[in-house]
Protein backbone atom coordinates (compact mmCIF):
# COMPACT_ATOMS: atom_id res chain seq x y z
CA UNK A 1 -9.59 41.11 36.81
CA UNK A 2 -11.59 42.07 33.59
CA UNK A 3 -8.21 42.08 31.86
CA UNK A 4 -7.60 38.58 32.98
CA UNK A 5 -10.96 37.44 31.73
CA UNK A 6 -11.35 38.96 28.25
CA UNK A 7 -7.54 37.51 27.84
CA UNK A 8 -8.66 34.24 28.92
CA UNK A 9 -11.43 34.51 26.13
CA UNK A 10 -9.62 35.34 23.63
CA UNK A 11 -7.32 32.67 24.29
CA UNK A 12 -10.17 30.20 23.91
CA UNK A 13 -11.10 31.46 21.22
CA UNK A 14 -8.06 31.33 19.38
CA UNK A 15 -7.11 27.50 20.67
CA UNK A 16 -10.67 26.53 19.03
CA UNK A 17 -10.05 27.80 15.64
CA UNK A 18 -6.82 26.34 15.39
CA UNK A 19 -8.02 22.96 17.35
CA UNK A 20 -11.14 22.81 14.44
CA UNK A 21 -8.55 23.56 11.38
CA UNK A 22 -5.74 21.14 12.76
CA UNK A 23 -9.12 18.39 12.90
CA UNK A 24 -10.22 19.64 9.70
CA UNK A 25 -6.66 19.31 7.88
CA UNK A 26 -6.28 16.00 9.11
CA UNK A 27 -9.60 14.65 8.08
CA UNK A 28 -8.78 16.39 4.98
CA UNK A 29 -5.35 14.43 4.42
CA UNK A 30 -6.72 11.29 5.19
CA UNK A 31 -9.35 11.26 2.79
CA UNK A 32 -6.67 12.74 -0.17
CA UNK A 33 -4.72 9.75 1.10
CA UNK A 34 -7.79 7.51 1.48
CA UNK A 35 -8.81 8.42 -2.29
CA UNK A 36 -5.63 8.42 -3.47
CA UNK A 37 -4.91 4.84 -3.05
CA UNK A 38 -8.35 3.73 -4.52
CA UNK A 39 -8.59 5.73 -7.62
CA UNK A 40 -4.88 6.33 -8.70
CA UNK A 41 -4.25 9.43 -11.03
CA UNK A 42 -3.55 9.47 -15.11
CA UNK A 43 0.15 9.71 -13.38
CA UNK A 44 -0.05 6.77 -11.18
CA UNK A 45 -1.74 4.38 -14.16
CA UNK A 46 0.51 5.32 -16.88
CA UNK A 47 3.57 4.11 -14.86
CA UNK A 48 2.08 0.48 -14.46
CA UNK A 49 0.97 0.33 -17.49
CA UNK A 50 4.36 0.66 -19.48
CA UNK A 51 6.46 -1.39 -17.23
């Protein structure tokens, strides 16, 4: 059953990592979003501003 147990770790371990970087991307997005919409880019101004 030591097989079963490292495997079991490992597993863990993996699912962690890619549970933290899944939480981390998201936060990530929503603050791009976030400060996207409250300080718009040269791009985003110079479209309002001609028409």
């Amino acid at each position: 059953m030591l097989a079963a147990n490292i495997w079991h770790w490992w597993v863990g371990l993996v699912l962690t990592v890619v549970g933290i970087g899944a939480v981390a991307a998201v936060a990530a997005g929503y603050i791009k979003q976030v400060s996207a919409t409250r300080f718009p880019g040269k791009r985003q101004r110079r479209g309002h501003d001609e028409g």
